[in-house]
N, C-alpha and C. Protein backbone atom coordinates (compact mmCIF):
# COMPACT_ATOMS: atom_id res chain seq x y z
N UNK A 1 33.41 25.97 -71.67
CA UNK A 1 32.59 26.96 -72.33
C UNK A 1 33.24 28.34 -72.18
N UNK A 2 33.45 28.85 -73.33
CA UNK A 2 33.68 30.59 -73.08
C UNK A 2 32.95 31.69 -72.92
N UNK A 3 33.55 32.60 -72.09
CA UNK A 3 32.48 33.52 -71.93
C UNK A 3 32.70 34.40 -72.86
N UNK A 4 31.86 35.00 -73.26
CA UNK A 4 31.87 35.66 -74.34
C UNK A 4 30.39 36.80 -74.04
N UNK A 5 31.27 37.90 -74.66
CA UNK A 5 30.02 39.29 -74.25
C UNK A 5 30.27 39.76 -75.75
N UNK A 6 29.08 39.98 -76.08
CA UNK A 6 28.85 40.38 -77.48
C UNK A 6 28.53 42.45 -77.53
N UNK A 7 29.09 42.86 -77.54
CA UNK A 7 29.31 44.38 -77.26
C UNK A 7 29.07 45.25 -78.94
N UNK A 8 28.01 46.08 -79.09
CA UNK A 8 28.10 46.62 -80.36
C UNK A 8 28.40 45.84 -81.55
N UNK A 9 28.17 44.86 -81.97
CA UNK A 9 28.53 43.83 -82.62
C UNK A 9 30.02 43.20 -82.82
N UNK A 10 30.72 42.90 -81.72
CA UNK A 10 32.13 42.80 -81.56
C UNK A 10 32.00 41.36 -80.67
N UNK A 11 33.02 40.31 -80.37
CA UNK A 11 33.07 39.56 -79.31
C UNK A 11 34.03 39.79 -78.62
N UNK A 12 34.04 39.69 -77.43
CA UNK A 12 35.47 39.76 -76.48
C UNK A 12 34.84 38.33 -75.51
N UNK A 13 35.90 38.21 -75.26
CA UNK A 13 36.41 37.00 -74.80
C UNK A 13 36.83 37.43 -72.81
N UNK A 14 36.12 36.99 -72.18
CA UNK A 14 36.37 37.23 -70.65
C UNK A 14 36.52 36.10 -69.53
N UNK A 15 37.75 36.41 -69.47
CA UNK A 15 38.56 35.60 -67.83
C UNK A 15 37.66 35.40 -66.97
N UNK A 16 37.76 33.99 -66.88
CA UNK A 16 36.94 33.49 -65.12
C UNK A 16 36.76 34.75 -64.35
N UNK A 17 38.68 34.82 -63.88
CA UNK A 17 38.18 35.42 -62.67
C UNK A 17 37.57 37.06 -62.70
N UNK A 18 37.18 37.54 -64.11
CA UNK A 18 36.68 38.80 -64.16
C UNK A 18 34.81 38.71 -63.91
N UNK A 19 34.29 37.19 -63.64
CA UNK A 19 33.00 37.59 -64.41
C UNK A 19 32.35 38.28 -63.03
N UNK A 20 33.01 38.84 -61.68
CA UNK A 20 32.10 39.24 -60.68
C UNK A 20 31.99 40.51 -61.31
N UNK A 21 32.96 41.67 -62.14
CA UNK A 21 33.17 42.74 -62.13
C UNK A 21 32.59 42.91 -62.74
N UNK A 22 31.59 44.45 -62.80
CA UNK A 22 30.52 45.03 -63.24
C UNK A 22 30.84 45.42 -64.65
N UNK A 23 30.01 45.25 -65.65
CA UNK A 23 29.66 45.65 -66.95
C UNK A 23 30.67 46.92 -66.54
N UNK A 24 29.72 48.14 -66.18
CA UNK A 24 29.68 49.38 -66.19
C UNK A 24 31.79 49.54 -66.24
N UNK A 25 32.74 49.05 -65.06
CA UNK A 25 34.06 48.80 -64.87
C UNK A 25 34.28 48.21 -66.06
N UNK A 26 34.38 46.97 -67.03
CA UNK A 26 34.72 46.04 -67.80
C UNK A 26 34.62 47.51 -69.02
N UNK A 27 33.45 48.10 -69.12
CA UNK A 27 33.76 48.95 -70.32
C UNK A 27 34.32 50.09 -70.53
N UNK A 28 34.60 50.68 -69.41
CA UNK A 28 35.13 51.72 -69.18
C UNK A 28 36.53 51.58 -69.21
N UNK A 29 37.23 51.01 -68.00
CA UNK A 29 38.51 50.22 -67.70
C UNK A 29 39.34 49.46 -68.65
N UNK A 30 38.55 48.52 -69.56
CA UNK A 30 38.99 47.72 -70.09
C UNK A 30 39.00 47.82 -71.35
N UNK A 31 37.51 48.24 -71.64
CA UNK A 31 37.49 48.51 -73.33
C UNK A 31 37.62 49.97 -73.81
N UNK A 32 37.69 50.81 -72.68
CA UNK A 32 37.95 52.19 -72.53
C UNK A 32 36.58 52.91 -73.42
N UNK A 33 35.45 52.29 -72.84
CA UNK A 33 34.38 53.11 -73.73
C UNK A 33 33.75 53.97 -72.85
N UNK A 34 33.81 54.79 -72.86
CA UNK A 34 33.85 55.66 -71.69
C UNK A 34 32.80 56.47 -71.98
N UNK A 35 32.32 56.38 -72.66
CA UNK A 35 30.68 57.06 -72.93
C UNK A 35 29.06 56.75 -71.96
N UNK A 36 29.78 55.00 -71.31
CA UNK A 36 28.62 54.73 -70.65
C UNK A 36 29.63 55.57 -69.06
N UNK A 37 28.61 56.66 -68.88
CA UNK A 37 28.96 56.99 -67.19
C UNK A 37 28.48 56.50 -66.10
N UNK A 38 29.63 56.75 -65.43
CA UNK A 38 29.69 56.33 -64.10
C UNK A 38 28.74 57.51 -63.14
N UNK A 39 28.31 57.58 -62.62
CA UNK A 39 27.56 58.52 -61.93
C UNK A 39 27.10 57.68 -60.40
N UNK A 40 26.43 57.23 -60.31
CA UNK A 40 26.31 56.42 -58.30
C UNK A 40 26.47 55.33 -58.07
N UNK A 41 26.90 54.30 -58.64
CA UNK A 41 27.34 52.82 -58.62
C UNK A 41 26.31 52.18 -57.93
N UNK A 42 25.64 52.75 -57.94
CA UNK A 42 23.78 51.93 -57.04
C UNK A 42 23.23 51.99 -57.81
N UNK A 43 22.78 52.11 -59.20
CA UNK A 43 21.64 51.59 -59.93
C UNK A 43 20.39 52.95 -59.94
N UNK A 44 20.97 53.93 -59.32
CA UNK A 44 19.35 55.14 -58.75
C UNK A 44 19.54 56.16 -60.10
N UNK A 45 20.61 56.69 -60.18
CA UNK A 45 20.76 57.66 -61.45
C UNK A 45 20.43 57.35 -63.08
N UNK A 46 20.77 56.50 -63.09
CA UNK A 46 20.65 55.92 -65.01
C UNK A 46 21.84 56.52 -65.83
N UNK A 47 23.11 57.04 -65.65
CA UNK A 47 24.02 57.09 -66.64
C UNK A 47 24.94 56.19 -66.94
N UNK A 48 24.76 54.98 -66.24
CA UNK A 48 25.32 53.90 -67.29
C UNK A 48 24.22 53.33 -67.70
N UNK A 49 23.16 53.78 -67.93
CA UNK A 49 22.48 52.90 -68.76
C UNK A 49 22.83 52.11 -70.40
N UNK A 50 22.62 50.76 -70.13
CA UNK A 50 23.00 50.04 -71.85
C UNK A 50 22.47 49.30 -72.09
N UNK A 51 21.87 48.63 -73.30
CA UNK A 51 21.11 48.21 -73.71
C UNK A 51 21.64 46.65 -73.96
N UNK A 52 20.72 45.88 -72.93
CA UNK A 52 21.00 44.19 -73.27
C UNK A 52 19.76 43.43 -73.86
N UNK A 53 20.24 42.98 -74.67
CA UNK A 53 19.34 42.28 -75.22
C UNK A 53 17.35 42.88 -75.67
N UNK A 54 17.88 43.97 -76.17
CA UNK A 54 16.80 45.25 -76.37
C UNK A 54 16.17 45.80 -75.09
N UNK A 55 16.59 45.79 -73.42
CA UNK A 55 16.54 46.14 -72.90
C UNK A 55 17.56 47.15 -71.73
N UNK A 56 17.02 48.19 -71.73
CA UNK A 56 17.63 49.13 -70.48
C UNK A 56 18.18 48.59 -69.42
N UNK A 57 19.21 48.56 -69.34
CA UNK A 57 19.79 48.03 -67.83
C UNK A 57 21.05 49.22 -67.47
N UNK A 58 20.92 49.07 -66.08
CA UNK A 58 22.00 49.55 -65.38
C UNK A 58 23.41 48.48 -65.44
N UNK A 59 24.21 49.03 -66.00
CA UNK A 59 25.83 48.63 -66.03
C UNK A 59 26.81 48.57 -64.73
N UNK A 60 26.14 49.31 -63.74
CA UNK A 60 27.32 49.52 -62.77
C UNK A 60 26.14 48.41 -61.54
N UNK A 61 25.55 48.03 -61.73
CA UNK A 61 24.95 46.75 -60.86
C UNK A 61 24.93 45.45 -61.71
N UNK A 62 25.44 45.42 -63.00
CA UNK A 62 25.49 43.97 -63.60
C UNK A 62 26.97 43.55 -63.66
N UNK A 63 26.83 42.31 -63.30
CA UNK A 63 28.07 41.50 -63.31
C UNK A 63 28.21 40.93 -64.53
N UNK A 64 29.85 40.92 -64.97
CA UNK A 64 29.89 40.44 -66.56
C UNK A 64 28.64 38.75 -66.47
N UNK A 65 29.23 38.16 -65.94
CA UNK A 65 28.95 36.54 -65.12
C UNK A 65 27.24 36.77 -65.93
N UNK A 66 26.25 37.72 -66.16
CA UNK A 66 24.84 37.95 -66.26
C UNK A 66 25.13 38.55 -67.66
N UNK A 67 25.58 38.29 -68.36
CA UNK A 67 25.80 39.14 -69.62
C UNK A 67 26.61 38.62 -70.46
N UNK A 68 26.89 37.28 -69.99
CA UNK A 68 27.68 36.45 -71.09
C UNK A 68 26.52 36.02 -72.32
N UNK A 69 26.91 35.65 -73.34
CA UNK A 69 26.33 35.13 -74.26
C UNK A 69 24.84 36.51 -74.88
N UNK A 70 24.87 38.02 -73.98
CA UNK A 70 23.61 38.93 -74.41
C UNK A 70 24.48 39.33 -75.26
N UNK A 71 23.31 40.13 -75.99
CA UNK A 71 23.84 41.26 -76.96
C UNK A 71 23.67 42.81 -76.27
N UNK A 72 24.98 43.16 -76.06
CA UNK A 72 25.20 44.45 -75.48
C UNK A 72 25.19 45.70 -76.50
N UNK A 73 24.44 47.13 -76.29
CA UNK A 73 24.76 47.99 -76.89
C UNK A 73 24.89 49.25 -76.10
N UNK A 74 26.15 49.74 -76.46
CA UNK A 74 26.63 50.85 -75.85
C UNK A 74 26.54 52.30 -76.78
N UNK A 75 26.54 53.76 -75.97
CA UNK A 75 26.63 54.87 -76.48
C UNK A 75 27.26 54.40 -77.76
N UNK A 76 28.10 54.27 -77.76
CA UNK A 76 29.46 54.23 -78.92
C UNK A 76 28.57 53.67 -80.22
N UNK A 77 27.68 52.15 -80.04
CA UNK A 77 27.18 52.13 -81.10
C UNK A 77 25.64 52.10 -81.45
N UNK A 78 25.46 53.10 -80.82
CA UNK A 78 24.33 53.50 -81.87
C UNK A 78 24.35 54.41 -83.24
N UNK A 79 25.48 55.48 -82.92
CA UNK A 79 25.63 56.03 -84.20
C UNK A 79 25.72 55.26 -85.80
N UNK A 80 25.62 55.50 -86.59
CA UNK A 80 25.80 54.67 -88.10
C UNK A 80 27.05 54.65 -87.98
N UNK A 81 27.69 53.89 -89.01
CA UNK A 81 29.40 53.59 -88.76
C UNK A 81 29.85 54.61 -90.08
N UNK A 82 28.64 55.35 -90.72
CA UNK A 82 29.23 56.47 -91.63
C UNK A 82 29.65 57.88 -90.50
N UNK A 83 29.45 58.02 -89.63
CA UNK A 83 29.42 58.95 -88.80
C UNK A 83 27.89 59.70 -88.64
N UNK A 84 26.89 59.58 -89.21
CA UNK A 84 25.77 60.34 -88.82
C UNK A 84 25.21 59.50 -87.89
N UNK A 85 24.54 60.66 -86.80
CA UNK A 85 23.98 60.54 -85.75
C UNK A 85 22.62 59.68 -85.66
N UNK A 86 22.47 58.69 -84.79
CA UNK A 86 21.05 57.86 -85.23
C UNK A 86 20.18 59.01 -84.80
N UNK A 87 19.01 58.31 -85.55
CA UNK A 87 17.75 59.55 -85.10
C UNK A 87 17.09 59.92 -83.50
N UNK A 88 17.79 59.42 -82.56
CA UNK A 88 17.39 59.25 -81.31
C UNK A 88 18.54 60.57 -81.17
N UNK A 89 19.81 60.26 -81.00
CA UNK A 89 20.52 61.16 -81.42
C UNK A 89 20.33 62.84 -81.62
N UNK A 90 20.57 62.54 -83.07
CA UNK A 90 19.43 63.81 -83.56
C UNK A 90 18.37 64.59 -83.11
N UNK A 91 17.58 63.87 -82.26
CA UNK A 91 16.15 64.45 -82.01
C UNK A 91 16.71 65.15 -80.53
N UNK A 92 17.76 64.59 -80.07
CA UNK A 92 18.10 65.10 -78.40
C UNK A 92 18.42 66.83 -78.92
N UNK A 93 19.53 66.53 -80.30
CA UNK A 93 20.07 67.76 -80.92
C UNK A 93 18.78 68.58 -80.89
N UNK A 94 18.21 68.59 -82.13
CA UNK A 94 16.99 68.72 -82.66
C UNK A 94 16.03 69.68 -81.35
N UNK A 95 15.59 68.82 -80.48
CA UNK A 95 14.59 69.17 -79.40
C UNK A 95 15.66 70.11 -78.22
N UNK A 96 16.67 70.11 -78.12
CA UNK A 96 17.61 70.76 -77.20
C UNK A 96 17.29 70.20 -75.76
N UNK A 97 17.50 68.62 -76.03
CA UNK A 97 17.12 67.35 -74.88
C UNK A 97 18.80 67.67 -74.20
N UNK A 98 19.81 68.19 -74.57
CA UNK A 98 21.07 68.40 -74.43
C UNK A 98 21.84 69.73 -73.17
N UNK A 99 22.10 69.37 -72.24
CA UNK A 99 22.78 70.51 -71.69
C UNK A 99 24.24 70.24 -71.14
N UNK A 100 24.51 69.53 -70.28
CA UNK A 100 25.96 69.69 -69.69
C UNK A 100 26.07 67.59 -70.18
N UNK A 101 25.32 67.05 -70.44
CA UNK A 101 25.63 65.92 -71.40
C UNK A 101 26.16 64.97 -70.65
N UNK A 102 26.02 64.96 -69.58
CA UNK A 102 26.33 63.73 -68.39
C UNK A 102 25.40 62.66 -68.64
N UNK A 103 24.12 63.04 -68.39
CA UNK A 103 23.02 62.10 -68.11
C UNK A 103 22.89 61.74 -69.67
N UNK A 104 23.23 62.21 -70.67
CA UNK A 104 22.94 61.76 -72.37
C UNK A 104 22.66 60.43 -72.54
N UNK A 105 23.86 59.95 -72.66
CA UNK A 105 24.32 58.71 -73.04
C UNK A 105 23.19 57.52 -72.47
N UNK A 106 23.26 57.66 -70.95
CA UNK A 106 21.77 56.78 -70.37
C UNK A 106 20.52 57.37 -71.00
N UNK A 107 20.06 58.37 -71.02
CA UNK A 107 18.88 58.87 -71.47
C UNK A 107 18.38 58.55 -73.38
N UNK A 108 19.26 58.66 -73.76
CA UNK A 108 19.66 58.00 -75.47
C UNK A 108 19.33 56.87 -75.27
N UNK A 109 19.46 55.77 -74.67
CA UNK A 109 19.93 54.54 -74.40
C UNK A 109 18.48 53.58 -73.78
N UNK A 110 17.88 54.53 -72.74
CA UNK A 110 16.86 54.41 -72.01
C UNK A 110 15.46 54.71 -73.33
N UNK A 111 15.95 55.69 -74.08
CA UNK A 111 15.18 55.61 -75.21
C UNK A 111 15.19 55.12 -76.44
N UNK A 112 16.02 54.76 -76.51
CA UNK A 112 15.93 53.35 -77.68
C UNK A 112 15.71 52.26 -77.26
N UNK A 113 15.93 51.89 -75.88
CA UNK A 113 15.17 51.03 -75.44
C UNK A 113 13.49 50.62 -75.83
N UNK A 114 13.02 51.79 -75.09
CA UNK A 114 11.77 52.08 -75.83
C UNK A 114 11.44 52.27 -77.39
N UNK A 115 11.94 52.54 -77.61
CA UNK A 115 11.47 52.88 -79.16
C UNK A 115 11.49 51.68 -80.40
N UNK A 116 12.81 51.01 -79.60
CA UNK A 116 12.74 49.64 -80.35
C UNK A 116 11.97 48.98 -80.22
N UNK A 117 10.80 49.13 -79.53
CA UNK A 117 10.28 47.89 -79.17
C UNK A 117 8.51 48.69 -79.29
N UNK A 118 8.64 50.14 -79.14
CA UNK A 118 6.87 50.54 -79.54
C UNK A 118 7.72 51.89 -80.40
N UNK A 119 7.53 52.04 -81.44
CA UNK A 119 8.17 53.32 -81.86
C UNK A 119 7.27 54.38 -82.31
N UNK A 120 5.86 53.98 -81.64
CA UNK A 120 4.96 55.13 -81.58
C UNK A 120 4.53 55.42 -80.15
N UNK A 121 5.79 55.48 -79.05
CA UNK A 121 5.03 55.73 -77.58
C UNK A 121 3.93 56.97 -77.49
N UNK A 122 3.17 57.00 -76.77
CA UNK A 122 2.58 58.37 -76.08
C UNK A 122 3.55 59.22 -75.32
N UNK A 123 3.42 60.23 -74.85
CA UNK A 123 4.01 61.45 -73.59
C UNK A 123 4.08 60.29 -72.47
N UNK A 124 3.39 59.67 -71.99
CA UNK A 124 3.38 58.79 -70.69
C UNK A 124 4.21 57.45 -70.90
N UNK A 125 4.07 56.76 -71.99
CA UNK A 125 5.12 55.73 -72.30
C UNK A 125 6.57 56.60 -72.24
N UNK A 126 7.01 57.44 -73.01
CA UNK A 126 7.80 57.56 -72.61
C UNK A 126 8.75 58.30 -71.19
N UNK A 127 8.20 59.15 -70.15
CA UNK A 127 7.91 59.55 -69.24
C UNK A 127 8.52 57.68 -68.21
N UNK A 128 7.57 57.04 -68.62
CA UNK A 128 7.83 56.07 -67.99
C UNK A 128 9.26 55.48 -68.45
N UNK A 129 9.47 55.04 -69.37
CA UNK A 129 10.63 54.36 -69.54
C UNK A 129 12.13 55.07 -68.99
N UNK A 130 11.88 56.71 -68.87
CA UNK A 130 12.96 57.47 -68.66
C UNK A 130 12.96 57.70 -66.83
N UNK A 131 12.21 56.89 -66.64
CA UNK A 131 11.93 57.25 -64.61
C UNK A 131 13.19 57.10 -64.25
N UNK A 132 14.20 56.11 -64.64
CA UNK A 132 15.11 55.57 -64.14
C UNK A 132 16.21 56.17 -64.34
N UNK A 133 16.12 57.67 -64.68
CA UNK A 133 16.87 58.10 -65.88
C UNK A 133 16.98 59.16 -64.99
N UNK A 134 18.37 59.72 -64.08
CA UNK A 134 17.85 61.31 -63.55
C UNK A 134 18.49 62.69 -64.78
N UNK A 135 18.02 63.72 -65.20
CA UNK A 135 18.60 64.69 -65.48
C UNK A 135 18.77 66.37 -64.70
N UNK A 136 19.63 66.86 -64.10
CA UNK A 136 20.05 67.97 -63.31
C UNK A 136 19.98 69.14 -64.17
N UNK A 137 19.78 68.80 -65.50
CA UNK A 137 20.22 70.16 -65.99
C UNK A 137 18.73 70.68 -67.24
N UNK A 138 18.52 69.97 -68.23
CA UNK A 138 17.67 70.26 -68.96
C UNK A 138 16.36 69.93 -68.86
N UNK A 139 16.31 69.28 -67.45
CA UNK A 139 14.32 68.90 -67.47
C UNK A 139 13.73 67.53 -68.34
N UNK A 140 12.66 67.61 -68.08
CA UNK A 140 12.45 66.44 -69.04
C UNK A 140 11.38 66.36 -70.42
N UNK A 141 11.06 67.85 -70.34
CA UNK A 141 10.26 67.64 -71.57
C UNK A 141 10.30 67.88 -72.51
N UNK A 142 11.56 68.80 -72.88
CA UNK A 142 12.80 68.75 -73.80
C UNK A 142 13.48 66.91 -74.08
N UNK A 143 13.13 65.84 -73.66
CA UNK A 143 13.85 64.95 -73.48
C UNK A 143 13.09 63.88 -73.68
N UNK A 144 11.27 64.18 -73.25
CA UNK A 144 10.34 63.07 -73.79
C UNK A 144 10.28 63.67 -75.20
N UNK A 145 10.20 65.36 -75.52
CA UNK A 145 10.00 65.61 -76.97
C UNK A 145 10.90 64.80 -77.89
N UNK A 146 11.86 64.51 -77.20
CA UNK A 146 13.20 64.02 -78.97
C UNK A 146 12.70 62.64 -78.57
N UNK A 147 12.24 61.80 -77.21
CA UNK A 147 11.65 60.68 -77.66
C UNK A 147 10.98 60.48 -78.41
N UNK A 148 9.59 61.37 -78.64
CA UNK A 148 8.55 61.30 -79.41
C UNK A 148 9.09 61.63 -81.17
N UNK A 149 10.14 62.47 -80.82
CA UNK A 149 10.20 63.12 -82.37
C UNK A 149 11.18 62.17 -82.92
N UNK A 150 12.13 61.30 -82.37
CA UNK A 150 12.71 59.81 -83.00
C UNK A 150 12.21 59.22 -84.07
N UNK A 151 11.14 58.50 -83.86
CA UNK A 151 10.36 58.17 -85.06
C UNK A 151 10.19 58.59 -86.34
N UNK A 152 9.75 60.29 -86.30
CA UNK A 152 9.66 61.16 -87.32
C UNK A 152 10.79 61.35 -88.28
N UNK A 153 12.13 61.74 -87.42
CA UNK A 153 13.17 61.65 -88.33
C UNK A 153 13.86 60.36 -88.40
N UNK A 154 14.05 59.14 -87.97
CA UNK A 154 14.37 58.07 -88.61
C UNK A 154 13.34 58.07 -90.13
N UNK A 155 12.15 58.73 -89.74
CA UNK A 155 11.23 58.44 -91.13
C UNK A 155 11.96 59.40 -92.44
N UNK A 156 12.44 60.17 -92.06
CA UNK A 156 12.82 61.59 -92.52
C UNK A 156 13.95 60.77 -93.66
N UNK A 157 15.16 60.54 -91.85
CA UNK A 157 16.35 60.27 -92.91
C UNK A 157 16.39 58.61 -93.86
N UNK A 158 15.26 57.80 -93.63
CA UNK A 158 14.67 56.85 -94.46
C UNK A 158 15.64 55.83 -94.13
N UNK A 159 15.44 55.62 -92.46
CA UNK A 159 16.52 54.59 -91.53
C UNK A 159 15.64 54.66 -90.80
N UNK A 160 15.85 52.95 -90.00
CA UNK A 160 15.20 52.14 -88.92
C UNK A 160 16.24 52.75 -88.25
N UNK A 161 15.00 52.52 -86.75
CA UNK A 161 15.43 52.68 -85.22
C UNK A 161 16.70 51.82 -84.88
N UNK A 162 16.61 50.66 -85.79
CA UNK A 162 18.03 49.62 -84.70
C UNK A 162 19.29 50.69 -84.75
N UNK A 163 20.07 50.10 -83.88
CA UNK A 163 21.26 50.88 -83.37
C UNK A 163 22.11 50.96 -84.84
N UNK A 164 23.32 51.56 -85.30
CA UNK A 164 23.67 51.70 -86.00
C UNK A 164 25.20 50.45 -86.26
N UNK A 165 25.50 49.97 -84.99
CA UNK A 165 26.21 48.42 -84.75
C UNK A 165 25.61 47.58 -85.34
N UNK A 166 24.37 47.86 -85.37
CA UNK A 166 23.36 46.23 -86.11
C UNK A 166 23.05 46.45 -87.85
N UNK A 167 23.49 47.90 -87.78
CA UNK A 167 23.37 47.48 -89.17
C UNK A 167 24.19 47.28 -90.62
């Protein structure tokens, strides 16, 4: 049987002896996607957060070996493959959810999580989904706002929430 990790709609193909090594290493290192960050290799911060199988997970505590055969989505593809920004995206722009852009990529990620799956949260749904999520620089209510305001402009630019790989 092959292992196989399904990444932004792509397959790669992974060596036995790689499957102990962490997601978070395999994409950075290997596929050089360097958008999911590295930040505490314990699972406490949220900037590798990526999305498996429509859920939030930490990358730098998953072993490829747990992620064979999911569907992975990374920073890289959520954007549309025309170059515009998905509306999760946008709304970080938009709401000024944005400051020194470390924590982004997990926080984007942590919220499409959510959104795919209720894309009318409350202030407290989303609050919750982002716990896992630290930000140092812009706060967080600049950051539940572009959660909440997601919805609105996917309605706007007359595009679904899925990532922009899926479509």
């Amino acid at each position: 049987m092959s292992n196989i990790l399904n990444i932004n709609n792509y397959e790669y193909t992974v060596n036995d002896d790689m499957l102990e090594m962490s997601l978070l290493k395999y994409l950075r290192e290997i596929l050089h996607l360097t958008g999911t960050k590295n930040g505490c290799e314990k699972g406490l911060c949220g900037t590798c957060t990526v999305i498996i199988d429509n859920k939030a997970t930490k990358a730098c505590r998953t072993p490829l070996k747990r992620v064979i055969n999911k569907n992975i989505i990374t920073i890289e593809g959520i954007a549309f493959s025309n170059g515009k920004l998905h509306p999760i995206q946008q709304a970080f722009v938009d709401c000024g959810a944005i400051q020194c852009g470390f924590c982004t990529p997990g926080m984007v990620l942590a919220s499409y999580a959510l959104l795919i799956n209720n894309d009318n949260p409350t202030r407290e749904e989303a609050a919750k989904a982002l716990r896992g999520n630290l930000c140092r620089c812009t706060g967080y209510q600049q950051i539940i706002d572009a959660v909440l305001e997601s919805p609105k402009i996917a309605k706007k630019m007359k595009v679904s929430l899925k990532a922009g790989c899926l479509q």
